[in-house]
C-alpha atoms as a PDB file:
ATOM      1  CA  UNK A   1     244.837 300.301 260.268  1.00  0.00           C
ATOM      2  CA  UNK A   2     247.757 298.799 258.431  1.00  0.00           C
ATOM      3  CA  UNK A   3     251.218 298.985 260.003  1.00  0.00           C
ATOM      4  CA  UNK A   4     253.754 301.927 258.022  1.00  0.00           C
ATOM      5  CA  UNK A   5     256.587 299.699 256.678  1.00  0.00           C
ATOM      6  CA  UNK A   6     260.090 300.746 256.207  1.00  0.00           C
ATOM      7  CA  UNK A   7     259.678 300.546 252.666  1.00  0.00           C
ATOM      8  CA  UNK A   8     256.729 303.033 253.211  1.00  0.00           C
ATOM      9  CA  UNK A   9     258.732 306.041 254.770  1.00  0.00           C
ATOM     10  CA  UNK A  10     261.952 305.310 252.600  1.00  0.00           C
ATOM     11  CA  UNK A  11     259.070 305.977 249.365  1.00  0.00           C
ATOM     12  CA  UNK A  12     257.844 309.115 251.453  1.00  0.00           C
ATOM     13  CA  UNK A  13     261.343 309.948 252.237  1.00  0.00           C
ATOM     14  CA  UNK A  14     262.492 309.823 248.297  1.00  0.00           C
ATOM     15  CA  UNK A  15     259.900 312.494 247.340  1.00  0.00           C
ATOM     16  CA  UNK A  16     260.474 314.946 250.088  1.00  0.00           C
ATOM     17  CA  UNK A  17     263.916 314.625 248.718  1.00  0.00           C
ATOM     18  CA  UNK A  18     262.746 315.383 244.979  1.00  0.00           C
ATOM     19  CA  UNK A  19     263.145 319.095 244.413  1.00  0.00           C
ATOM     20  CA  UNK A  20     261.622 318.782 241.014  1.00  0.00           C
ATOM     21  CA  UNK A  21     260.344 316.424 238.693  1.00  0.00           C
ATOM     22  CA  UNK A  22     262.932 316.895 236.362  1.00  0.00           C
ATOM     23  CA  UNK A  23     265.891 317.524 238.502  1.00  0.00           C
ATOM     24  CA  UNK A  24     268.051 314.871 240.426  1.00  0.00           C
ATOM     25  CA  UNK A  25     266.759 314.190 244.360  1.00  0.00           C
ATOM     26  CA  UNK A  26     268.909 315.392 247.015  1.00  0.00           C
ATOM     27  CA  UNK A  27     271.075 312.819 248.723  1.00  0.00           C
ATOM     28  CA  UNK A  28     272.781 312.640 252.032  1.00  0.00           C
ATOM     29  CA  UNK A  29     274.444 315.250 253.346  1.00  0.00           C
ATOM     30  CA  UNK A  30     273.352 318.119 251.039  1.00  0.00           C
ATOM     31  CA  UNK A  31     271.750 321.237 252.649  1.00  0.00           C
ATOM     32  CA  UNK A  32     267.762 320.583 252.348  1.00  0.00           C
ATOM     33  CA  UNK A  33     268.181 316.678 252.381  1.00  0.00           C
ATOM     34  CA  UNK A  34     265.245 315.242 254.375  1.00  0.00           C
ATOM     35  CA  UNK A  35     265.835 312.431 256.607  1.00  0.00           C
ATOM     36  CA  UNK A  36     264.387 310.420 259.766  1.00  0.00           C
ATOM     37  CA  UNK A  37     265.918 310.651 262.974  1.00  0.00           C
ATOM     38  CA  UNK A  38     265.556 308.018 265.867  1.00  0.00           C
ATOM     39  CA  UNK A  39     265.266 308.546 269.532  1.00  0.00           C
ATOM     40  CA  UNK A  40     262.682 307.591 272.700  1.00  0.00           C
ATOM     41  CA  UNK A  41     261.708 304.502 270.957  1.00  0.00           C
ATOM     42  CA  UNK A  42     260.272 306.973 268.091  1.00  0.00           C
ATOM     43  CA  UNK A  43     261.146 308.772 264.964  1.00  0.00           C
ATOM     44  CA  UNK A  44     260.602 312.503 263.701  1.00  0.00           C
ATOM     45  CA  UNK A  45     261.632 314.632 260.281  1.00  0.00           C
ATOM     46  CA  UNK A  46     264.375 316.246 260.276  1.00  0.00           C
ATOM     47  CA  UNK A  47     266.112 318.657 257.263  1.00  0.00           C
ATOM     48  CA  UNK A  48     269.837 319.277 257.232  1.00  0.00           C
ATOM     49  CA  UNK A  49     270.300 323.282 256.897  1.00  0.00           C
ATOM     50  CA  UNK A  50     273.577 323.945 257.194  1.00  0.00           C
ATOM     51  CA  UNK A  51     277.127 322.544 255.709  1.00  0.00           C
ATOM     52  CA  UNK A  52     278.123 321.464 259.160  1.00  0.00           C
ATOM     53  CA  UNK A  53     275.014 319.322 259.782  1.00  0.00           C
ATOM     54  CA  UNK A  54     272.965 320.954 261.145  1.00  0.00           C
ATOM     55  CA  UNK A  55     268.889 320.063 261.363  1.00  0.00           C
ATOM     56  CA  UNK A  56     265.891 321.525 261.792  1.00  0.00           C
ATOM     57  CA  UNK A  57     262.525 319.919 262.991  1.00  0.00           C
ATOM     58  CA  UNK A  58     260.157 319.851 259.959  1.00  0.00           C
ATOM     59  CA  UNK A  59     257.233 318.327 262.703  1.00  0.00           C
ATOM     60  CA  UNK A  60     257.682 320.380 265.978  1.00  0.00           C
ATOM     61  CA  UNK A  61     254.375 319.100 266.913  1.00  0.00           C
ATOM     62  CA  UNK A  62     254.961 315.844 266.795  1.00  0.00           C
ATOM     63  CA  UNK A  63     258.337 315.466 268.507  1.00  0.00           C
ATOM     64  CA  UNK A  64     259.733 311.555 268.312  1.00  0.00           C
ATOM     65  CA  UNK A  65     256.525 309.534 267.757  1.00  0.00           C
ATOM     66  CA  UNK A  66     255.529 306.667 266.021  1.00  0.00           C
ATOM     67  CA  UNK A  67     256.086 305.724 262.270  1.00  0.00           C
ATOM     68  CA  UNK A  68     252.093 305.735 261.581  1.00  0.00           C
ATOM     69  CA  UNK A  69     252.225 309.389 263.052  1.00  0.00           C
ATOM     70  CA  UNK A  70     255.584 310.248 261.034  1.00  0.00           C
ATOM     71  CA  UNK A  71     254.455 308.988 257.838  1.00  0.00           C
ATOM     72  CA  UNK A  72     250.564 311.240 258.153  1.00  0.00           C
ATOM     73  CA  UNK A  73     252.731 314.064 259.085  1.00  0.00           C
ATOM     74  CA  UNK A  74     254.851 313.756 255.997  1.00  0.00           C
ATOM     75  CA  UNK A  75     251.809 313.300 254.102  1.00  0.00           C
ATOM     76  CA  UNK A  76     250.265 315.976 255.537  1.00  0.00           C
ATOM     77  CA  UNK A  77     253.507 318.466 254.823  1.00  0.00           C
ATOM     78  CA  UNK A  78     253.619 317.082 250.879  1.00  0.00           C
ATOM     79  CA  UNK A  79     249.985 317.556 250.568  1.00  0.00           C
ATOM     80  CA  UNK A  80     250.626 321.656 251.396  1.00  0.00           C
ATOM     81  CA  UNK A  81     253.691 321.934 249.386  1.00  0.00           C
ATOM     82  CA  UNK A  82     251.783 320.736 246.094  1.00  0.00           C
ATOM     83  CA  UNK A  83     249.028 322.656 246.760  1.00  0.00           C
ATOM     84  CA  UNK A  84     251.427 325.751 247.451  1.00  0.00           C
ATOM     85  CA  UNK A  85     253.104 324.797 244.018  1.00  0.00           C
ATOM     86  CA  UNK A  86     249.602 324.314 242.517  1.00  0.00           C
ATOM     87  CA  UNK A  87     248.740 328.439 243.422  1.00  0.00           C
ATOM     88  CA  UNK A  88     251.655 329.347 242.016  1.00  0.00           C
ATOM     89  CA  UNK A  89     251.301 327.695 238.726  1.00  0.00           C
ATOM     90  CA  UNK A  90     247.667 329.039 238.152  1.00  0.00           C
ATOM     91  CA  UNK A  91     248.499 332.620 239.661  1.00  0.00           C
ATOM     92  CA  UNK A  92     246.270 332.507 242.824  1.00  0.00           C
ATOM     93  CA  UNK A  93     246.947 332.865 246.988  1.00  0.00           C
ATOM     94  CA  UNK A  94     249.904 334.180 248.471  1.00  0.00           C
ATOM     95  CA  UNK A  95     252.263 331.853 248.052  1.00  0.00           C
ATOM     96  CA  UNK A  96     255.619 333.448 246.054  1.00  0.00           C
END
C-alpha cells in the first residue's frame, strides 16, 4: 500500500472542514473546526467544541495511531456523513 502523505490528510482535513458546498470552510479555532492532533508517535481526529478549546475525539476507537489508519478513519466518517446527507435529500432513513 502507498504511504498517506501530508498533503493527503491536509486534502482530507479541508473537507471535514467544509460545512457546505457553498459556504466558506471552517478555520482554526472556530467551534466544529476539525484538526489532527499528535502524540505516542501517532495522530488521531480531533473537533474543537467549545470557545475555550476544547476537543472531542471524532475516532475513540482508534486512539493515536498511524496516518494510514487516520486517513481510512476519516474516510470512513465522510463516507457516513454523505450518505446521511444523501437520506435526507431523497426523504428516506432516520437521519433528521
Amino acid at each position: 500500500m502507498a504511504r498517506v502523505t501530508k498533503a493527503e490528510l491536509d486534502n482530507l482535513l479541508a473537507v471535514m472542514n467544509r460545512r457546505e458546498v457553498d459556504k466558506p470552510r471552517r478555520e482554526y479555532p472556530q467551534i466544529g473546526y476539525y484538526y489532527l492532533m499528535g502524540a505516542y508517535g501517532g495522530s488521531k481526529l480531533v473537533q474543537i467544541v467549545n470557545e475555550h478549546g476544547g476537543v472531542r475525539d471524532v475516532l475513540p476507537h482508534l486512539g493515536y495511531t498511524s496516518k494510514r489508519e487516520v486517513a481510512a478513519g476519516i474516510r470512513s466518517f465522510l463516507i457516513g456523513r454523505f450518505e446521511l446527507e444523501d437520506e435526507q435529500r431523497r426523504g428516506i432513513g432516520g437521519g433528521k
